[in-house]
PDB file of N, CA and C in Angstrom:
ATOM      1  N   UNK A   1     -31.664  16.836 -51.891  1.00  0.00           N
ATOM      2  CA  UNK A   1     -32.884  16.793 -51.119  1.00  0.00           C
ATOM      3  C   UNK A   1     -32.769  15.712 -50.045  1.00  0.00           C
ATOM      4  N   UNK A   2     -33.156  16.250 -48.826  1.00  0.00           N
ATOM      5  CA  UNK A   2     -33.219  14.879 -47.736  1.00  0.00           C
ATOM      6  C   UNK A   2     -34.521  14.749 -47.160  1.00  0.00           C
ATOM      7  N   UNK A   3     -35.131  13.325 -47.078  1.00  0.00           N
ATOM      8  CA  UNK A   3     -36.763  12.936 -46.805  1.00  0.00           C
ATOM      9  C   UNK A   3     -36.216  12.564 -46.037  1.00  0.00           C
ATOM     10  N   UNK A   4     -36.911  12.764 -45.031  1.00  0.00           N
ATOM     11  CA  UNK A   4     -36.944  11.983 -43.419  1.00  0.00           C
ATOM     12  C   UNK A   4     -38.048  11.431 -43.243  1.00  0.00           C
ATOM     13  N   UNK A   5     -38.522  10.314 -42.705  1.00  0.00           N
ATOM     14  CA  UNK A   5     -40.040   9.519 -42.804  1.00  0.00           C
ATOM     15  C   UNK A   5     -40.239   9.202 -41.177  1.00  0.00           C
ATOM     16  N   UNK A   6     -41.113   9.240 -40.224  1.00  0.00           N
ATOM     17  CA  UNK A   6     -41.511   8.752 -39.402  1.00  0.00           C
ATOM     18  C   UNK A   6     -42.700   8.031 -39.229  1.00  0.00           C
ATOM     19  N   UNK A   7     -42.739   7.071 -38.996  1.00  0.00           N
ATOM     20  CA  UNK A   7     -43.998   6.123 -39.152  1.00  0.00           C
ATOM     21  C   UNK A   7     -44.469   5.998 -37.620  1.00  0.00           C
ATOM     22  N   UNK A   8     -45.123   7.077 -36.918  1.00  0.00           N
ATOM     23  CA  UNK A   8     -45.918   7.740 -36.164  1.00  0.00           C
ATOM     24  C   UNK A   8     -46.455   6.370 -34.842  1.00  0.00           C
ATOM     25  N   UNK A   9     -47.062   5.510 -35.804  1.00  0.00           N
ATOM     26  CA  UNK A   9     -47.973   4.746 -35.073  1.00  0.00           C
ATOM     27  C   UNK A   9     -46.934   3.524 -34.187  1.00  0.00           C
ATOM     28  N   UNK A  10     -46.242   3.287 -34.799  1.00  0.00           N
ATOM     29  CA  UNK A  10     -45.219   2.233 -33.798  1.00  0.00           C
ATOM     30  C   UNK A  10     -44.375   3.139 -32.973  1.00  0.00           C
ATOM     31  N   UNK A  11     -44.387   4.379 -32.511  1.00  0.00           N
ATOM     32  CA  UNK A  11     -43.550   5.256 -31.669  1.00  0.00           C
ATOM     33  C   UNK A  11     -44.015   4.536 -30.183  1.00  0.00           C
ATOM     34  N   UNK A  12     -42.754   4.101 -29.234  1.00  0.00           N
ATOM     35  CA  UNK A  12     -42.706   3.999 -28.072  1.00  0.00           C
ATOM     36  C   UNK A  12     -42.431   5.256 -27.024  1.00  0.00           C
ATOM     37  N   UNK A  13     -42.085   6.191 -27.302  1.00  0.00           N
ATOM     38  CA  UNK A  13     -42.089   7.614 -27.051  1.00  0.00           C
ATOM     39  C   UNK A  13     -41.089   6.991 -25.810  1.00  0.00           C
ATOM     40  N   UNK A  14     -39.620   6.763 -26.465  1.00  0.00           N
ATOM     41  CA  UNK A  14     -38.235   6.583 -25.624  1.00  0.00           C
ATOM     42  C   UNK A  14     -37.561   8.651 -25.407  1.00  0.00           C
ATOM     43  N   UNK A  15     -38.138   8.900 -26.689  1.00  0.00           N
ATOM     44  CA  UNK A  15     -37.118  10.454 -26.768  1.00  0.00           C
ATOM     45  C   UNK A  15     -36.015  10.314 -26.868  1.00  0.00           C
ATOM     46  N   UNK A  16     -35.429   9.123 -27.690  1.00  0.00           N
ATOM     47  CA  UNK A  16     -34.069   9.203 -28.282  1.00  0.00           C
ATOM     48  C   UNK A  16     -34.056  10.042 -29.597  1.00  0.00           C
ATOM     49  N   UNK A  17     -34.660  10.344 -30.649  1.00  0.00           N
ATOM     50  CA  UNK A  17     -34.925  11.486 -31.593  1.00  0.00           C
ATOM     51  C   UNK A  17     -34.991  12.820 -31.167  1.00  0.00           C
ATOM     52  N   UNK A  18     -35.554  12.767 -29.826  1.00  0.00           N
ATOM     53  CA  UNK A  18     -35.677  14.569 -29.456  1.00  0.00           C
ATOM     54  C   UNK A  18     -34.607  15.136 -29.576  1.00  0.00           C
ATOM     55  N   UNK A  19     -33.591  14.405 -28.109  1.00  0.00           N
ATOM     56  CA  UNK A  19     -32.748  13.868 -27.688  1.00  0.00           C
ATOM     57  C   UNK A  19     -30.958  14.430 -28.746  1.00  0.00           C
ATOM     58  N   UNK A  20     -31.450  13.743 -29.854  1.00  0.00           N
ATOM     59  CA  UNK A  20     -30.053  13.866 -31.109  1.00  0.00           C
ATOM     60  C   UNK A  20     -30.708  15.147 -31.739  1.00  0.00           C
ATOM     61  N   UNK A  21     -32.125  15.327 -31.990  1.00  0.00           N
ATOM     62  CA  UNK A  21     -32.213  16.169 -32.870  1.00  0.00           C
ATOM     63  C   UNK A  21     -33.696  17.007 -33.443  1.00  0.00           C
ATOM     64  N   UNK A  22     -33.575  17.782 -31.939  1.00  0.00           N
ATOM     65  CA  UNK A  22     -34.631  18.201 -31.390  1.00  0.00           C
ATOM     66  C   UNK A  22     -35.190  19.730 -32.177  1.00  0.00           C
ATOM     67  N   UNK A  23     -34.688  19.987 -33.405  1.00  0.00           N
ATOM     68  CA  UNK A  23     -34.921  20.695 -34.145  1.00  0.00           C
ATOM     69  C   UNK A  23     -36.037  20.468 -34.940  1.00  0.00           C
ATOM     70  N   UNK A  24     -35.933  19.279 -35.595  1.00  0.00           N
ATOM     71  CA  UNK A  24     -36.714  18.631 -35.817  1.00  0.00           C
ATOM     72  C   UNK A  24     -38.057  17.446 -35.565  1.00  0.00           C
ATOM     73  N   UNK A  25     -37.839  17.077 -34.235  1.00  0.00           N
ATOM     74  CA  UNK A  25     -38.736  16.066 -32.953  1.00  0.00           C
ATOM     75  C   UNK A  25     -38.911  16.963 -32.031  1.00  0.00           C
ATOM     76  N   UNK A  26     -40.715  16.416 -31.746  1.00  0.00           N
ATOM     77  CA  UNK A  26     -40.662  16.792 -30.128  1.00  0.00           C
ATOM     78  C   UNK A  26     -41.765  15.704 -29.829  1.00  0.00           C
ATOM     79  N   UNK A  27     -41.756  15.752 -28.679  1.00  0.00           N
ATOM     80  CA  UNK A  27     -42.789  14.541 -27.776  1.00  0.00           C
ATOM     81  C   UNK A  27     -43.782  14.772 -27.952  1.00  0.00           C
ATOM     82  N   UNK A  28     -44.922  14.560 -27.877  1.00  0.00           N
ATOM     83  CA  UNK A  28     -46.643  14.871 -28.204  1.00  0.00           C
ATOM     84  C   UNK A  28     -47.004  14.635 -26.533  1.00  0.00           C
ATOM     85  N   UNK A  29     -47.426  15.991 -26.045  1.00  0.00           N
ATOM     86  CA  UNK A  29     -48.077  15.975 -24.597  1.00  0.00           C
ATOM     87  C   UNK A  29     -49.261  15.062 -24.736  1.00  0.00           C
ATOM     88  N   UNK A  30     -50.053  14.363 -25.729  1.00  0.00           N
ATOM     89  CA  UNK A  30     -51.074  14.356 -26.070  1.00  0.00           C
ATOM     90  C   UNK A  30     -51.012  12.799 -25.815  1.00  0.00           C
ATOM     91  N   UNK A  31     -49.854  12.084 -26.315  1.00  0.00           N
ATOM     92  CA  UNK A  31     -50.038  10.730 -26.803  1.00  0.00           C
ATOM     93  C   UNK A  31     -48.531  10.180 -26.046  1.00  0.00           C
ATOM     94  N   UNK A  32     -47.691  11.174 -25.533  1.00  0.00           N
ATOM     95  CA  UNK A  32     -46.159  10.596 -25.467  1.00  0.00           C
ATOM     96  C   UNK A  32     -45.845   9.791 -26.530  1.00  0.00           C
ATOM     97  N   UNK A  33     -45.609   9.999 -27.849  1.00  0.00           N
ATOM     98  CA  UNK A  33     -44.900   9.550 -29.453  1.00  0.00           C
ATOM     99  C   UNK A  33     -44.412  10.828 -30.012  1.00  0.00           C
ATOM    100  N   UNK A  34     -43.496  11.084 -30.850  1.00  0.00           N
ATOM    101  CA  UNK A  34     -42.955  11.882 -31.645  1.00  0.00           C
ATOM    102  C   UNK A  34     -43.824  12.310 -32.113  1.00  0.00           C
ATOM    103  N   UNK A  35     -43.108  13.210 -32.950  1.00  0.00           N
ATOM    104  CA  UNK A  35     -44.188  14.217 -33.778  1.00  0.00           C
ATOM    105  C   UNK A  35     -42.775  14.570 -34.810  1.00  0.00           C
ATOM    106  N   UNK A  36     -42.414  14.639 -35.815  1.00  0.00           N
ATOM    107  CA  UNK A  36     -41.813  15.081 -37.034  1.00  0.00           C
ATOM    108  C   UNK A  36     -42.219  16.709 -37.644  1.00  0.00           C
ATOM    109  N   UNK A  37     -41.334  17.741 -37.352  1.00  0.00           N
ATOM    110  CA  UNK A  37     -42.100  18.856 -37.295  1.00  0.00           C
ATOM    111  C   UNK A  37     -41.979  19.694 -38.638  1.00  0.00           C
ATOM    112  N   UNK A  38     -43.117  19.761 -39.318  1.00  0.00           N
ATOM    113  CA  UNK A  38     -43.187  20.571 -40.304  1.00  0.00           C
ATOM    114  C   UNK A  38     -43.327  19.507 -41.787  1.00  0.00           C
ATOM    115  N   UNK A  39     -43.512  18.175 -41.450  1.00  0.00           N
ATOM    116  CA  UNK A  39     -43.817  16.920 -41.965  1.00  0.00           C
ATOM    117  C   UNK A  39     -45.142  16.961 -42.278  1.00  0.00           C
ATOM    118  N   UNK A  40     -45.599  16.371 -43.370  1.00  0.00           N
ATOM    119  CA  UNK A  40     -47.177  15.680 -43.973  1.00  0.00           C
ATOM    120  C   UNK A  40     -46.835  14.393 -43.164  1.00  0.00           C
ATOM    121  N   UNK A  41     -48.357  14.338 -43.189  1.00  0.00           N
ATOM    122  CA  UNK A  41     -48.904  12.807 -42.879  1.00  0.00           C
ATOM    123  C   UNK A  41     -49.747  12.176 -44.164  1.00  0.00           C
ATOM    124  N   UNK A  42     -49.276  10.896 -44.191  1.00  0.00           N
ATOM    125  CA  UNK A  42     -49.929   9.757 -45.254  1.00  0.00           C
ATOM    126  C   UNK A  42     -50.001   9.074 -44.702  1.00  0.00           C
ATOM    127  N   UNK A  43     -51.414   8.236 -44.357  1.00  0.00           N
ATOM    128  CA  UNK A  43     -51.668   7.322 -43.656  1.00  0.00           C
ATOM    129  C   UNK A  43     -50.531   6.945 -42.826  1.00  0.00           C
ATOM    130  N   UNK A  44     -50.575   8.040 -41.524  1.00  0.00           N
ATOM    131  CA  UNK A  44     -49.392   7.414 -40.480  1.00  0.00           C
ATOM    132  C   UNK A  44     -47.934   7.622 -40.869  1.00  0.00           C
ATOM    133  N   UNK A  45     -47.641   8.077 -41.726  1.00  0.00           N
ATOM    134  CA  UNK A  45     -46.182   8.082 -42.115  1.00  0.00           C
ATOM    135  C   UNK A  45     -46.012   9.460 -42.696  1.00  0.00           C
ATOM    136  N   UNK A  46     -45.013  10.228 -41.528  1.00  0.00           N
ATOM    137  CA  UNK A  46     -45.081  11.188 -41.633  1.00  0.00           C
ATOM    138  C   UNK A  46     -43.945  11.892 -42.596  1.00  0.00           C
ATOM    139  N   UNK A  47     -43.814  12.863 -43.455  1.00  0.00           N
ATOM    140  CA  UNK A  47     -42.692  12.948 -44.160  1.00  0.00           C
ATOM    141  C   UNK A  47     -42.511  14.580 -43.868  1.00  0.00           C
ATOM    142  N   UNK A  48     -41.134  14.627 -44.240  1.00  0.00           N
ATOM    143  CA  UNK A  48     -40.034  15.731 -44.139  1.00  0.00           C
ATOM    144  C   UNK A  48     -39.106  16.069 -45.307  1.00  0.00           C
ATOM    145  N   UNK A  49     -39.792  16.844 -45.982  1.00  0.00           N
ATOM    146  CA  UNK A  49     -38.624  17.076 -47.169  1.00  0.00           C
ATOM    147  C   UNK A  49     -37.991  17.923 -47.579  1.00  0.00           C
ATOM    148  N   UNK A  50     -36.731  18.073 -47.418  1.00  0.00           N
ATOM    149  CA  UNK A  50     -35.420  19.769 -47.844  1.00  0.00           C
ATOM    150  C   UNK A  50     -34.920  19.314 -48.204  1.00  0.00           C
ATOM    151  N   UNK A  51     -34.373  20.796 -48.522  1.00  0.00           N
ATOM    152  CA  UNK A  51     -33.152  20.754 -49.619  1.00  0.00           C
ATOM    153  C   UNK A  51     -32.021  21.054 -48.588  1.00  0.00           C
ATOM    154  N   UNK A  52     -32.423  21.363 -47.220  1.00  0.00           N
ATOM    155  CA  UNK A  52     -31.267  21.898 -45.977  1.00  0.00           C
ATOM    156  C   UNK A  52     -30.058  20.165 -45.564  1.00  0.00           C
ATOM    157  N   UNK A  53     -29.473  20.152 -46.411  1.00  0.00           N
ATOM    158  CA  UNK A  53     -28.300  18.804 -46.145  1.00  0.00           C
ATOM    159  C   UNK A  53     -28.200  18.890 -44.865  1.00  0.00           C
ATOM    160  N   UNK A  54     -27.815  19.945 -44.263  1.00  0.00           N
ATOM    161  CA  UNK A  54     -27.240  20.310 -43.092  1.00  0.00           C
ATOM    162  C   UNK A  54     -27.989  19.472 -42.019  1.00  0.00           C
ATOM    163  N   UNK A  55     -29.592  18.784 -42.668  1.00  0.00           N
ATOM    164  CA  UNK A  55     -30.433  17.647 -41.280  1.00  0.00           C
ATOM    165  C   UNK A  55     -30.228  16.505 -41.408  1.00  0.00           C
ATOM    166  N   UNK A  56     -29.031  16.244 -42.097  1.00  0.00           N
ATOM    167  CA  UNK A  56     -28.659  14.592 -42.449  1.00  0.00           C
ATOM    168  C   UNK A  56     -28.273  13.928 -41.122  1.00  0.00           C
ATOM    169  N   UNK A  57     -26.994  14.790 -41.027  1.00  0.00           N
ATOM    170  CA  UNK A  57     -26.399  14.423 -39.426  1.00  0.00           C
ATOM    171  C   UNK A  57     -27.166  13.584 -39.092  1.00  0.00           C
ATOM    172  N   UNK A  58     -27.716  14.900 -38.215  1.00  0.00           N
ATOM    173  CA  UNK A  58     -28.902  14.685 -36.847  1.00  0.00           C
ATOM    174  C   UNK A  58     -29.914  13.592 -36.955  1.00  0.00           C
ATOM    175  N   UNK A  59     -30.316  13.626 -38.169  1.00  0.00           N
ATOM    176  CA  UNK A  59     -31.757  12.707 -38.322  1.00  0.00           C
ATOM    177  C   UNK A  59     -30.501  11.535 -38.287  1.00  0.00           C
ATOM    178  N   UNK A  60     -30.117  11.220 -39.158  1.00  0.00           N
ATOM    179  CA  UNK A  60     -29.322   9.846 -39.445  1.00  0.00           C
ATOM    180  C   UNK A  60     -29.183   9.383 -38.047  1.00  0.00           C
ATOM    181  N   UNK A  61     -28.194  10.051 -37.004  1.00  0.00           N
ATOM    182  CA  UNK A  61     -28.433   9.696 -35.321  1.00  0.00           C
ATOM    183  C   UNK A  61     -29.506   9.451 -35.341  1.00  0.00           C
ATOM    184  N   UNK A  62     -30.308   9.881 -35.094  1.00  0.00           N
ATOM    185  CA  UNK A  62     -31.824   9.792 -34.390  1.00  0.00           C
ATOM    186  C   UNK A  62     -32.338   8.586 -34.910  1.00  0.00           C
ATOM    187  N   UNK A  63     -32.314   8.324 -36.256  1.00  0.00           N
ATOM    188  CA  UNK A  63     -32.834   7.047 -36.603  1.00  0.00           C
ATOM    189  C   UNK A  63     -31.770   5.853 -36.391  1.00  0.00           C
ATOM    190  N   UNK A  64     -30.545   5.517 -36.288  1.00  0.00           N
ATOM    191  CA  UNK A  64     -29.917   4.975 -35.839  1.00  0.00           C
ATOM    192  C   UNK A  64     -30.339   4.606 -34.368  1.00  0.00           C
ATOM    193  N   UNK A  65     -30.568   5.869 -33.411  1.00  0.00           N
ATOM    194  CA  UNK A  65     -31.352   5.675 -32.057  1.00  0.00           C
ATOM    195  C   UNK A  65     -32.309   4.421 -31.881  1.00  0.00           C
ATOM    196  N   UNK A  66     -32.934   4.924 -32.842  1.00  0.00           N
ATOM    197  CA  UNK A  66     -34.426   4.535 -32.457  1.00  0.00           C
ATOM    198  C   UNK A  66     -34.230   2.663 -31.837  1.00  0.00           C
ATOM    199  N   UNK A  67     -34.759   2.837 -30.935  1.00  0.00           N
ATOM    200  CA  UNK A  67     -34.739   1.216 -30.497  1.00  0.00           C
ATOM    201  C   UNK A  67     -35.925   0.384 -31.587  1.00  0.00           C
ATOM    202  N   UNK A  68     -37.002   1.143 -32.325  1.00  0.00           N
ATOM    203  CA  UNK A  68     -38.224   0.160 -33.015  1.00  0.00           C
ATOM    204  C   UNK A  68     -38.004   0.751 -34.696  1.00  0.00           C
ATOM    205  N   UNK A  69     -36.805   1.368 -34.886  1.00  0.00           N
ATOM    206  CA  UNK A  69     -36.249   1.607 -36.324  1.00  0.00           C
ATOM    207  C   UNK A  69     -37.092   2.553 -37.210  1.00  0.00           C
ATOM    208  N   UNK A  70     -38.331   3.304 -36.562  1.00  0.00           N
ATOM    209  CA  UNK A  70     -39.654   3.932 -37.356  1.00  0.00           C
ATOM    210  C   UNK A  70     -38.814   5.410 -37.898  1.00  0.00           C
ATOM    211  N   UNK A  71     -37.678   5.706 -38.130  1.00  0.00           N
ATOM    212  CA  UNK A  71     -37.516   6.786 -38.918  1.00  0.00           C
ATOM    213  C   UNK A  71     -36.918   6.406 -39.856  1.00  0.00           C
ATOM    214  N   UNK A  72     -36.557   6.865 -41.065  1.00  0.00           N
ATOM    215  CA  UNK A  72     -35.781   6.576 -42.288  1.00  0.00           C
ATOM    216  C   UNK A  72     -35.241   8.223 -42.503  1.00  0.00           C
ATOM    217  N   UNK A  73     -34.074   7.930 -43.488  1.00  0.00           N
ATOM    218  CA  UNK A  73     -33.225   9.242 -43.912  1.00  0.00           C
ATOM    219  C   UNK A  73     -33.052   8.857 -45.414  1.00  0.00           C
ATOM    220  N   UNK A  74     -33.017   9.491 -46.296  1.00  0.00           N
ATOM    221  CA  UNK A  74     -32.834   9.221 -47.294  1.00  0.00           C
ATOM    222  C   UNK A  74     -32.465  10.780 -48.250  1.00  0.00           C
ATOM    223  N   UNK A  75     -31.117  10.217 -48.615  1.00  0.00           N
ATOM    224  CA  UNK A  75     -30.542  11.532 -49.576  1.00  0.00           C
ATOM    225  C   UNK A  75     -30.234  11.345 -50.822  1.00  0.00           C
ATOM    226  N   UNK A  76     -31.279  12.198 -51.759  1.00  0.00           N
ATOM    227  CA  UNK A  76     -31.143  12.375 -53.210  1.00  0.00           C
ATOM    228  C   UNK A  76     -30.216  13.489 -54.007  1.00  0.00           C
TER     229      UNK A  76
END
């Protein structure tokens, strides 16, 4: 299983996540911040959870990207 976490509210909306791994990110016309797609929200922290390994890659880049560190990857 891989959780991907985005913590929504500290997004500087750079689009380095789209960017690596835009399957999963897109920009919010609304707010310019990410959006984590197909993710719950808990107070601000948005989560992503499969069993698809195959989004380790990408997310792992993307959070590596991030200049303010707000994504996490984590594989069980």
């Amino acid at each position: 299983m891989v959780v991907v976490t985005l913590q929504r509210d500290k997004c500087i909306g750079c689009n380095y996540c789209v960017e690596l791994a835009a399957e999963f990110f897109q920009m919010s016309k609304k707010d310019g911040k990410t959006v984590l797609l197909n993710s719950q929200n808990n107070k601000g922290f948005h989560t992503l959870k499969t069993p698809r390994t195959e989004i380790l890659y990408v997310c792992e880049a993307a959070s590596k990207a991030c200049p303010v560190k707000i994504i996490q990857v984590k594989h069980t």
